[in-house]
PDB file of N, CA and C in Angstrom:
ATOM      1  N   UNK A   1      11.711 110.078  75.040  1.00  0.00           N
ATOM      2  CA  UNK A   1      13.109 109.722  75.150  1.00  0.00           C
ATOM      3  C   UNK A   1      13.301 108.349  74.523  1.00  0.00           C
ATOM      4  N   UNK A   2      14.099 108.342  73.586  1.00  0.00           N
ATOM      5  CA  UNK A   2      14.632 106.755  72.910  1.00  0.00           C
ATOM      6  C   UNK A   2      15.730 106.080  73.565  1.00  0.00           C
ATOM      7  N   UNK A   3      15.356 104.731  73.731  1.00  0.00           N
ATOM      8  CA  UNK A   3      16.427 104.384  74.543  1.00  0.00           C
ATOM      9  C   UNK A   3      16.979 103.253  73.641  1.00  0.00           C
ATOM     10  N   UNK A   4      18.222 103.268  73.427  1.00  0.00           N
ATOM     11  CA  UNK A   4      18.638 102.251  72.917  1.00  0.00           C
ATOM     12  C   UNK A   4      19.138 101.005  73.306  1.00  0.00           C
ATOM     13  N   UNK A   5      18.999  99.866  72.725  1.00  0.00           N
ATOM     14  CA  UNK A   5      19.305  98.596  73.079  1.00  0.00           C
ATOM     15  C   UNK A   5      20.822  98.008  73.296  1.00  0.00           C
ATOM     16  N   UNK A   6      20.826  97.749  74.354  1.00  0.00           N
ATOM     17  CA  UNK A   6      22.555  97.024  74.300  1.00  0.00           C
ATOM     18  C   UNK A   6      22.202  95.851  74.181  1.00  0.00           C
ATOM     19  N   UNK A   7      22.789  95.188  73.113  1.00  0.00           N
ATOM     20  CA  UNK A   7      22.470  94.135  73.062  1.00  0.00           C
ATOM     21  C   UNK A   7      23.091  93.331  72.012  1.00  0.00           C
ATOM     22  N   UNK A   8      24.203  92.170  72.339  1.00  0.00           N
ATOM     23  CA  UNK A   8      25.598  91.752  71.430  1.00  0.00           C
ATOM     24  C   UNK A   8      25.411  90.103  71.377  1.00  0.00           C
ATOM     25  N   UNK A   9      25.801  89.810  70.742  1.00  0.00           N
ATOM     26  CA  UNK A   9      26.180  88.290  70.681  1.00  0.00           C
ATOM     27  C   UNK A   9      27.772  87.495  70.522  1.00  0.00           C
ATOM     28  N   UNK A  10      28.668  86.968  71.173  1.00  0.00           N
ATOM     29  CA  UNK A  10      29.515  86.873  71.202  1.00  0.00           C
ATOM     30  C   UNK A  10      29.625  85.252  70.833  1.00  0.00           C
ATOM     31  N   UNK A  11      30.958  84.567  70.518  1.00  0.00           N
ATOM     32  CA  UNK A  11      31.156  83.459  69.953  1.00  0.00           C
ATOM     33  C   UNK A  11      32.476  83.354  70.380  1.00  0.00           C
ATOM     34  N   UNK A  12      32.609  82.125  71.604  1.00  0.00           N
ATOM     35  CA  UNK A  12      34.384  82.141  71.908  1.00  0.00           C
ATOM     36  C   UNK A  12      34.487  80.769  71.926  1.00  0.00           C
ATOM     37  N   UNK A  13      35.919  80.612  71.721  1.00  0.00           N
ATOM     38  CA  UNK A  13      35.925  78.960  71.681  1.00  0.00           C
ATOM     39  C   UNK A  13      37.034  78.749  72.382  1.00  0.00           C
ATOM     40  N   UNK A  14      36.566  78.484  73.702  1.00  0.00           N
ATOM     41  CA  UNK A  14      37.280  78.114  75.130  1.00  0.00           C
ATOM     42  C   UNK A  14      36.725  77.121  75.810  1.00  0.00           C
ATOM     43  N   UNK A  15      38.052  76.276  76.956  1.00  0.00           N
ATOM     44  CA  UNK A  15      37.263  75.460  77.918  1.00  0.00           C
ATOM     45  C   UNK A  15      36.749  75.808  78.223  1.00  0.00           C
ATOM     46  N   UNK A  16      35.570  75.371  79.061  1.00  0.00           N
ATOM     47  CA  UNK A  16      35.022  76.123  80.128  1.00  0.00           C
ATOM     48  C   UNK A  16      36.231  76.587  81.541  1.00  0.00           C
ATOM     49  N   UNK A  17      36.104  77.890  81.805  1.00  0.00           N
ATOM     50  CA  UNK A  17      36.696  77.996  82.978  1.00  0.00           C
ATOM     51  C   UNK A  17      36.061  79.004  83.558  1.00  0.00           C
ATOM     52  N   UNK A  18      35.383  78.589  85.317  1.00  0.00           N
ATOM     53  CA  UNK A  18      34.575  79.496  85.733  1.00  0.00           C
ATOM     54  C   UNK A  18      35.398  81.221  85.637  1.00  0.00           C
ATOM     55  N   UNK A  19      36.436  80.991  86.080  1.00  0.00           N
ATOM     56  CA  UNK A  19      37.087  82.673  86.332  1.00  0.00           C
ATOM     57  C   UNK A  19      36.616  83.136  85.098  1.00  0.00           C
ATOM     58  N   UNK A  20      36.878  82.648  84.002  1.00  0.00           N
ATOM     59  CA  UNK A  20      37.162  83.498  82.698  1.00  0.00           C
ATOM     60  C   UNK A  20      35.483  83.700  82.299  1.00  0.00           C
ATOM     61  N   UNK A  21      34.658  83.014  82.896  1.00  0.00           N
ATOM     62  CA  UNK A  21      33.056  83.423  82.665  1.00  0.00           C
ATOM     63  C   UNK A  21      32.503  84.500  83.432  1.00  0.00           C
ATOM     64  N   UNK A  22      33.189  84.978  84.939  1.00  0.00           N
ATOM     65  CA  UNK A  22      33.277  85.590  85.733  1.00  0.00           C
ATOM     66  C   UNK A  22      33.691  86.937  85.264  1.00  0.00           C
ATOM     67  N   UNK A  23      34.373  87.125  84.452  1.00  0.00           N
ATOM     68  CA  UNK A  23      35.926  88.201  83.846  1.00  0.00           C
ATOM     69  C   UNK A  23      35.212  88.576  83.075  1.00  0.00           C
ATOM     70  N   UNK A  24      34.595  87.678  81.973  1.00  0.00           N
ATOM     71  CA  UNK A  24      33.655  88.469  80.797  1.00  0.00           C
ATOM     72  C   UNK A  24      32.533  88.871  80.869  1.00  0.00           C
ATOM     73  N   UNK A  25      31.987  87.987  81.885  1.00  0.00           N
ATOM     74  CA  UNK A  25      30.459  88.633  82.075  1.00  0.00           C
ATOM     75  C   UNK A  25      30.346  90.312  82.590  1.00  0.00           C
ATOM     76  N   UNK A  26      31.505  90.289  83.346  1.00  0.00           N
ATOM     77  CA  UNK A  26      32.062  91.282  84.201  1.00  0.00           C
ATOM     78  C   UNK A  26      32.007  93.015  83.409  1.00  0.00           C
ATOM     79  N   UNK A  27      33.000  91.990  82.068  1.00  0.00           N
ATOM     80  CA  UNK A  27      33.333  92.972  81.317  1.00  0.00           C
ATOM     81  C   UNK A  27      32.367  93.790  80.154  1.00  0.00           C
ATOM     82  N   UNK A  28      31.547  92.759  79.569  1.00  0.00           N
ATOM     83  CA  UNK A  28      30.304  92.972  78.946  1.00  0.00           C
ATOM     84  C   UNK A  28      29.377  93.431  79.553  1.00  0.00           C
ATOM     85  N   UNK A  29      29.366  93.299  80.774  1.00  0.00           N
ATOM     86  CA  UNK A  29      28.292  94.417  81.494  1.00  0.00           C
ATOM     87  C   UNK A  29      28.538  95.682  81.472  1.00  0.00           C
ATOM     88  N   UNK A  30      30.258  95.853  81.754  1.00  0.00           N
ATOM     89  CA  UNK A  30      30.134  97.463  81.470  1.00  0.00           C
ATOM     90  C   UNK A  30      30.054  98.294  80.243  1.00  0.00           C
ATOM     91  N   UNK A  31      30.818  97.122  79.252  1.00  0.00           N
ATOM     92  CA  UNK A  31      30.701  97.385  78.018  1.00  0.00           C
ATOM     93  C   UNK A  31      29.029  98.166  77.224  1.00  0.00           C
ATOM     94  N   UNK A  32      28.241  97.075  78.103  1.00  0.00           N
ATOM     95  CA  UNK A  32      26.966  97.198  77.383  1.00  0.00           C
ATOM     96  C   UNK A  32      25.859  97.973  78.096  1.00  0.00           C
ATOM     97  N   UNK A  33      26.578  98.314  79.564  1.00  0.00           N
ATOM     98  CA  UNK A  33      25.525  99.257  80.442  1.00  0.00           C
ATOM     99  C   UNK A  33      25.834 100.694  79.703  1.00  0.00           C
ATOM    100  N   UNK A  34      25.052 101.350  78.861  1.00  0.00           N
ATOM    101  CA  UNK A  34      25.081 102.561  78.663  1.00  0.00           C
ATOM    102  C   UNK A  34      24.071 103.977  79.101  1.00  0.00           C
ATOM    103  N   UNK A  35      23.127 103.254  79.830  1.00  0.00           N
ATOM    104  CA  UNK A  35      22.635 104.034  81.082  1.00  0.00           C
ATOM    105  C   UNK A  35      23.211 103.927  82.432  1.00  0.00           C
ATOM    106  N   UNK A  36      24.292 104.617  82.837  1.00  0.00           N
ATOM    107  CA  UNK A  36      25.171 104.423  84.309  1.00  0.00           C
ATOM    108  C   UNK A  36      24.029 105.004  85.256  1.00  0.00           C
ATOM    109  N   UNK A  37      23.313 105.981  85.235  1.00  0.00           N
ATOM    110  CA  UNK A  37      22.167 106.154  86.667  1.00  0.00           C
ATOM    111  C   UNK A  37      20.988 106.327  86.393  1.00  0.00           C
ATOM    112  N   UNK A  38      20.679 104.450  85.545  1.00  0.00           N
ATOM    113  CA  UNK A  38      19.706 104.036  85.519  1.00  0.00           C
ATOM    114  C   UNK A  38      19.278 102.515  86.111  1.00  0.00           C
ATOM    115  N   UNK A  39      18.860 102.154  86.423  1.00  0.00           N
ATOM    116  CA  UNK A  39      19.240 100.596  87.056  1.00  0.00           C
ATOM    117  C   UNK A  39      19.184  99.429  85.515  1.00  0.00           C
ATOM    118  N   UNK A  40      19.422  98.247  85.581  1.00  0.00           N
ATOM    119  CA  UNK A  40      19.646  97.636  84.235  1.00  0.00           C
ATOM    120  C   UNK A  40      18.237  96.514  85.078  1.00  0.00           C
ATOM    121  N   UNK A  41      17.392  96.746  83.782  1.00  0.00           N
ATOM    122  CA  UNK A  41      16.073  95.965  84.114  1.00  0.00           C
ATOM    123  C   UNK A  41      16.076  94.452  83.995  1.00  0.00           C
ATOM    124  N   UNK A  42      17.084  93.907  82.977  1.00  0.00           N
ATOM    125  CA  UNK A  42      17.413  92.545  82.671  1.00  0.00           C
ATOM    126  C   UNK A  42      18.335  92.173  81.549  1.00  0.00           C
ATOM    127  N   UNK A  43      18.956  91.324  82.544  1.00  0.00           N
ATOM    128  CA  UNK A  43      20.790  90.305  82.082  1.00  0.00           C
ATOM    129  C   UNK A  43      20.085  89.043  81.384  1.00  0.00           C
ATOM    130  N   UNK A  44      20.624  88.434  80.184  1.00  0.00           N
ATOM    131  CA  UNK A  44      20.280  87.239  79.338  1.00  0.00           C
ATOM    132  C   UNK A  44      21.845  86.339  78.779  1.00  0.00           C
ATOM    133  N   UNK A  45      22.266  85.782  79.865  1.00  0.00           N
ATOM    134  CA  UNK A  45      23.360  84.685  79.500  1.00  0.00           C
ATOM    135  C   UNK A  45      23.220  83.489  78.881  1.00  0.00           C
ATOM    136  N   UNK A  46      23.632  82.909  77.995  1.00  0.00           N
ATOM    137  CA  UNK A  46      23.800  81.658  77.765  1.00  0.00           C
ATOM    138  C   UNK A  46      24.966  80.835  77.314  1.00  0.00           C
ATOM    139  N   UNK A  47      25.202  80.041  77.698  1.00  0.00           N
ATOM    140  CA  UNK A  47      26.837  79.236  77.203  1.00  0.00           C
ATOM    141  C   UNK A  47      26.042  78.057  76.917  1.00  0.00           C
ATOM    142  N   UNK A  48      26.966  77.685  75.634  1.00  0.00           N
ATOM    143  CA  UNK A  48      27.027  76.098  75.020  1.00  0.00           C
ATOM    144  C   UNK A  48      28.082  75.370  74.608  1.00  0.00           C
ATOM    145  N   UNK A  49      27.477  74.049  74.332  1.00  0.00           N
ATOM    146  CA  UNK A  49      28.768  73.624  73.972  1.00  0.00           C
ATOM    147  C   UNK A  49      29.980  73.279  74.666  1.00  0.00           C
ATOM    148  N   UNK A  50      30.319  73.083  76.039  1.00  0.00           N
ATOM    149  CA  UNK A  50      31.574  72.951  76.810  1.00  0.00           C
ATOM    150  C   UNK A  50      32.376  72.028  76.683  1.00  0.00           C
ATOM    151  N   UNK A  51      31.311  70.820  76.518  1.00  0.00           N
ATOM    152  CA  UNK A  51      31.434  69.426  76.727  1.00  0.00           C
ATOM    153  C   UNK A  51      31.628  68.578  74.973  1.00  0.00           C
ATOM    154  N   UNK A  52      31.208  69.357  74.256  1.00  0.00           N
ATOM    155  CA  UNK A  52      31.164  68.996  72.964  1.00  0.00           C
ATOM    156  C   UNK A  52      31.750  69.977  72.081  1.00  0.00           C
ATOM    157  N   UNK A  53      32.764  69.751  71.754  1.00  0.00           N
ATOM    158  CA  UNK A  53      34.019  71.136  70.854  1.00  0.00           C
ATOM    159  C   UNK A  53      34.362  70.310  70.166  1.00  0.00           C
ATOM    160  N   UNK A  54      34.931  70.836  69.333  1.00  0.00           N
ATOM    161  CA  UNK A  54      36.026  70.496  68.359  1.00  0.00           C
ATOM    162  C   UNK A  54      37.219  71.200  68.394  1.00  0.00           C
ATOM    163  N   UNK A  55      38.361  70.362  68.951  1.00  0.00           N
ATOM    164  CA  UNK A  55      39.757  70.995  69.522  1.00  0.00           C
ATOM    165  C   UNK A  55      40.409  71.677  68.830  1.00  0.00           C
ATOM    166  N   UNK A  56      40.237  71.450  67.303  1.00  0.00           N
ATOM    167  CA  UNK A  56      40.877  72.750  66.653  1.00  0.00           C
ATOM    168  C   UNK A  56      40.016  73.700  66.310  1.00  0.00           C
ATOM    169  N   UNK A  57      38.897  74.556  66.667  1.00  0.00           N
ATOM    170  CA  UNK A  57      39.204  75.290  66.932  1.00  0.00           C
ATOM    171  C   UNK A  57      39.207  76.062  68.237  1.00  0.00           C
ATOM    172  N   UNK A  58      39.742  75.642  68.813  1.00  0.00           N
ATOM    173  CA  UNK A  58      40.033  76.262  70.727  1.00  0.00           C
ATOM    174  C   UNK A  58      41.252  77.447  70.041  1.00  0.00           C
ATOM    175  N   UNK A  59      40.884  78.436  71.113  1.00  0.00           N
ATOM    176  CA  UNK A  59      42.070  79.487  71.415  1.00  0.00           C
ATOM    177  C   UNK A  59      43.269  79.206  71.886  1.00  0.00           C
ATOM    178  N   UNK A  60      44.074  78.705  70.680  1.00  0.00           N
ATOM    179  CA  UNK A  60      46.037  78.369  71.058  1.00  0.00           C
ATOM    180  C   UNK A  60      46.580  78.841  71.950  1.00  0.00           C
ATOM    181  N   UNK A  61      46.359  80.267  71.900  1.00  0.00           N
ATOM    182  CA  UNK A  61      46.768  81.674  73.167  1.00  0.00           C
ATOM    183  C   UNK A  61      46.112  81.443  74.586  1.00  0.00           C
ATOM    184  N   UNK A  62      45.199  80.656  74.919  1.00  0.00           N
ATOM    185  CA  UNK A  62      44.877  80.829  75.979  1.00  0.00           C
ATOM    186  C   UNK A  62      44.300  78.882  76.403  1.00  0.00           C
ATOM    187  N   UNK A  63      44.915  78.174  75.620  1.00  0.00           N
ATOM    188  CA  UNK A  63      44.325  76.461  75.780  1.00  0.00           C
ATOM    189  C   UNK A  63      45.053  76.234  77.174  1.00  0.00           C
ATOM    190  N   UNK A  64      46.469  76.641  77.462  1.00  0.00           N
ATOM    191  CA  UNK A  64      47.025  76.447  78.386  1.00  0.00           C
ATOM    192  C   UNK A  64      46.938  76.041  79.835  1.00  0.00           C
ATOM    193  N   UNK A  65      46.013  77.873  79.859  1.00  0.00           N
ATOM    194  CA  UNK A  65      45.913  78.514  80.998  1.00  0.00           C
ATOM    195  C   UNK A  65      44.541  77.509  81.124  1.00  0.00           C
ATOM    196  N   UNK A  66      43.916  77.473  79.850  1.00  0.00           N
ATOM    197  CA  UNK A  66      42.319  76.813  80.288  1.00  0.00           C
ATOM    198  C   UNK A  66      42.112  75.565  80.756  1.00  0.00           C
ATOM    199  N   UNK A  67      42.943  74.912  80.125  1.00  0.00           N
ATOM    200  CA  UNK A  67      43.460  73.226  80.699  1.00  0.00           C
ATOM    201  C   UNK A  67      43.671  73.374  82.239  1.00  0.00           C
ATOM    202  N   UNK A  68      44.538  74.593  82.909  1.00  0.00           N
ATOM    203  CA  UNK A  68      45.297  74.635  84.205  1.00  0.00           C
ATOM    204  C   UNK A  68      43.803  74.727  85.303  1.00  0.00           C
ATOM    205  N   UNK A  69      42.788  75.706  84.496  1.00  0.00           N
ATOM    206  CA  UNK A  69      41.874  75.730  84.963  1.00  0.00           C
ATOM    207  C   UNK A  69      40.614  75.011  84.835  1.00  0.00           C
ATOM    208  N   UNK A  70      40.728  73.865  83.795  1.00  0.00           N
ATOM    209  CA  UNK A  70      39.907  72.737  83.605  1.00  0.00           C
ATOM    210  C   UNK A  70      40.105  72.092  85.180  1.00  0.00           C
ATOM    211  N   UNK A  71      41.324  71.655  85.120  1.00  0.00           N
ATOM    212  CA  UNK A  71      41.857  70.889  86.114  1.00  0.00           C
ATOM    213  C   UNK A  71      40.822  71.288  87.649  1.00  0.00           C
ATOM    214  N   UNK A  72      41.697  72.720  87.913  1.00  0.00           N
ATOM    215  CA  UNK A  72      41.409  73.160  89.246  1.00  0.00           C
ATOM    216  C   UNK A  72      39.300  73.535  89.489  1.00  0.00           C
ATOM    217  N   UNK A  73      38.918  73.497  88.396  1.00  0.00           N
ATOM    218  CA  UNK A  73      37.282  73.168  88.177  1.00  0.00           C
ATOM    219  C   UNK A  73      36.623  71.920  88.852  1.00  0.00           C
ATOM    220  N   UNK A  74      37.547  71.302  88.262  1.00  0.00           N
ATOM    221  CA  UNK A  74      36.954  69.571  88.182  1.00  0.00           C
ATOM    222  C   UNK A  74      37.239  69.183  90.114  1.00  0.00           C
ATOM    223  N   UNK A  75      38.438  69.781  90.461  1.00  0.00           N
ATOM    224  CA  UNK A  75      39.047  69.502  91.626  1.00  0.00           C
ATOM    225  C   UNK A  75      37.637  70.364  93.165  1.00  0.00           C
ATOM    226  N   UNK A  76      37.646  71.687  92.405  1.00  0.00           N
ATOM    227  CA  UNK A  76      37.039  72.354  93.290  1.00  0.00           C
ATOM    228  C   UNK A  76      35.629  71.578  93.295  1.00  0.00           C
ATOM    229  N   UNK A  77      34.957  71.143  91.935  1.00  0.00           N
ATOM    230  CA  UNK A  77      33.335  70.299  92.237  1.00  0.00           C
ATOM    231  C   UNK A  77      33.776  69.510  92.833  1.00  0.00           C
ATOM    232  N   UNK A  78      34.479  68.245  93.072  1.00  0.00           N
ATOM    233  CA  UNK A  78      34.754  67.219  93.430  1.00  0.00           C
ATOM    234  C   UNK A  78      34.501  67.974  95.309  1.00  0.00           C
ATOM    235  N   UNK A  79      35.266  68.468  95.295  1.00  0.00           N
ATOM    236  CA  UNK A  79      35.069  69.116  96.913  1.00  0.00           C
ATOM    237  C   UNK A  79      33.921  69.429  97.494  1.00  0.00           C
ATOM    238  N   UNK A  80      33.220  69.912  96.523  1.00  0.00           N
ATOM    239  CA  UNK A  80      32.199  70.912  96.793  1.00  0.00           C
ATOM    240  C   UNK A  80      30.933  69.927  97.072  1.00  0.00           C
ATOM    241  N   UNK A  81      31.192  69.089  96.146  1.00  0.00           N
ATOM    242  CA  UNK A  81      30.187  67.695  95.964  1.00  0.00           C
ATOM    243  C   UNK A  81      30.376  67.111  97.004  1.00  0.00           C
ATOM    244  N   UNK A  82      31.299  66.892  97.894  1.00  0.00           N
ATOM    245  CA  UNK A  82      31.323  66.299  99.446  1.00  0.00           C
ATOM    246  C   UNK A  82      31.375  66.547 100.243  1.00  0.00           C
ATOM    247  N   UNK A  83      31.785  67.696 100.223  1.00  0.00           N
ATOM    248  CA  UNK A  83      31.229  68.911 101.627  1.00  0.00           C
ATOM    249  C   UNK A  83      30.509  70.079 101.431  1.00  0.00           C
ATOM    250  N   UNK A  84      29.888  69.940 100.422  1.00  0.00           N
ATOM    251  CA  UNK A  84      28.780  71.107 100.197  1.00  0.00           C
ATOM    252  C   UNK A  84      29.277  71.971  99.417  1.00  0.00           C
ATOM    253  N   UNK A  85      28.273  73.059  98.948  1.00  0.00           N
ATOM    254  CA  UNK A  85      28.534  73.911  97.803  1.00  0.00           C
ATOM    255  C   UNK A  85      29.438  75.246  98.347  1.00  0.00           C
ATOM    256  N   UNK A  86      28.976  75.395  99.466  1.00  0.00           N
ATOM    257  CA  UNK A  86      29.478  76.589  99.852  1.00  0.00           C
ATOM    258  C   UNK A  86      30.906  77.005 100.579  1.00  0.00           C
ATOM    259  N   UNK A  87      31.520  75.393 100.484  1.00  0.00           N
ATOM    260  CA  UNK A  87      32.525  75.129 101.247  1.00  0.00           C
ATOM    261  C   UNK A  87      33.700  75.264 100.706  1.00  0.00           C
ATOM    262  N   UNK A  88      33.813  75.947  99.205  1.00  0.00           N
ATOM    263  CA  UNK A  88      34.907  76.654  98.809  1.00  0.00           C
ATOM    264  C   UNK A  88      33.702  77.854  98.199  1.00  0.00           C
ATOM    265  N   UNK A  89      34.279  78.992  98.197  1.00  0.00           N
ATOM    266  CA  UNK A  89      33.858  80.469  97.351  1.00  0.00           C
ATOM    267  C   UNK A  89      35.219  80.889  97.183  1.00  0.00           C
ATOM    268  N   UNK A  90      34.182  82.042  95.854  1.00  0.00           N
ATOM    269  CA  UNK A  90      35.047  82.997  95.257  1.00  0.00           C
ATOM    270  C   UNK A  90      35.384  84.284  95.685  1.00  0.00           C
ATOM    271  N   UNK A  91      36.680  84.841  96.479  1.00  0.00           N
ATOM    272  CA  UNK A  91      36.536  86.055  97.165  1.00  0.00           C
ATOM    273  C   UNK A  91      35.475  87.262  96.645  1.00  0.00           C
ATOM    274  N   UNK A  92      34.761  87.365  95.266  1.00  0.00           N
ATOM    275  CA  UNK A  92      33.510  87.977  95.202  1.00  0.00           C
ATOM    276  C   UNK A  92      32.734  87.971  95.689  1.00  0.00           C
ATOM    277  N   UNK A  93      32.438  86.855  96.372  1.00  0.00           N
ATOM    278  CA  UNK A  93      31.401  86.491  97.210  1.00  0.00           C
ATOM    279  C   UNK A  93      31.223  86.542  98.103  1.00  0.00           C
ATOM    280  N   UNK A  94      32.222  86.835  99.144  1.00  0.00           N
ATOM    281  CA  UNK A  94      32.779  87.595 100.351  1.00  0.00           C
ATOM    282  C   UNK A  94      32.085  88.379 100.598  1.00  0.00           C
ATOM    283  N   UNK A  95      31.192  88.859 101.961  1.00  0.00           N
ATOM    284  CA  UNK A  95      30.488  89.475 102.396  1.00  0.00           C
ATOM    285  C   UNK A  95      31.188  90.797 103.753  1.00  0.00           C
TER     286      UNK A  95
END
């Protein structure tokens, strides 16, 4: 049996914003799981670059929303950093 490789490389030029890393990872998993009742043996993420861009070229269509969520990033570490990590979550994480 041949099994083929899922396996993509993507290139986006966005703030960082956790949701939207959340959303795609999300989405590229299903995209790229093409054995559904097989288990997936191993995930390989990497992001660069967050902190070091060049503003033109950021996504016009979505700088907005990413700024709104730069903000609420910076706000939630700040919290998290003084009362611990676990002291805000993401309803995903909800048990």
């Amino acid at each position: 049996m041949g099994w083929e490789c899922s396996k993509k490389q993507y290139t986006l030029y966005r703030l960082f914003n956790e949701s939207f890393i959340q959303y795609f990872t999300q989405e590229k998993f299903k995209e790229l799981d093409l054995y559904l009742h097989h288990p997936v043996r191993y995930i390989a993420m990497s992001t660069a670059k967050f902190l070091h861009h060049n503003p033109k070229t950021l996504d016009i269509f979505e700088y907005e929303n990413d700024v709104k969520m730069r903000k609420l990033i910076y706000a939630l570490t700040k919290v998290r950093y003084k009362y611990g990590k676990d002291i805000v979550i993401g309803g995903g994480e909800l048990e």
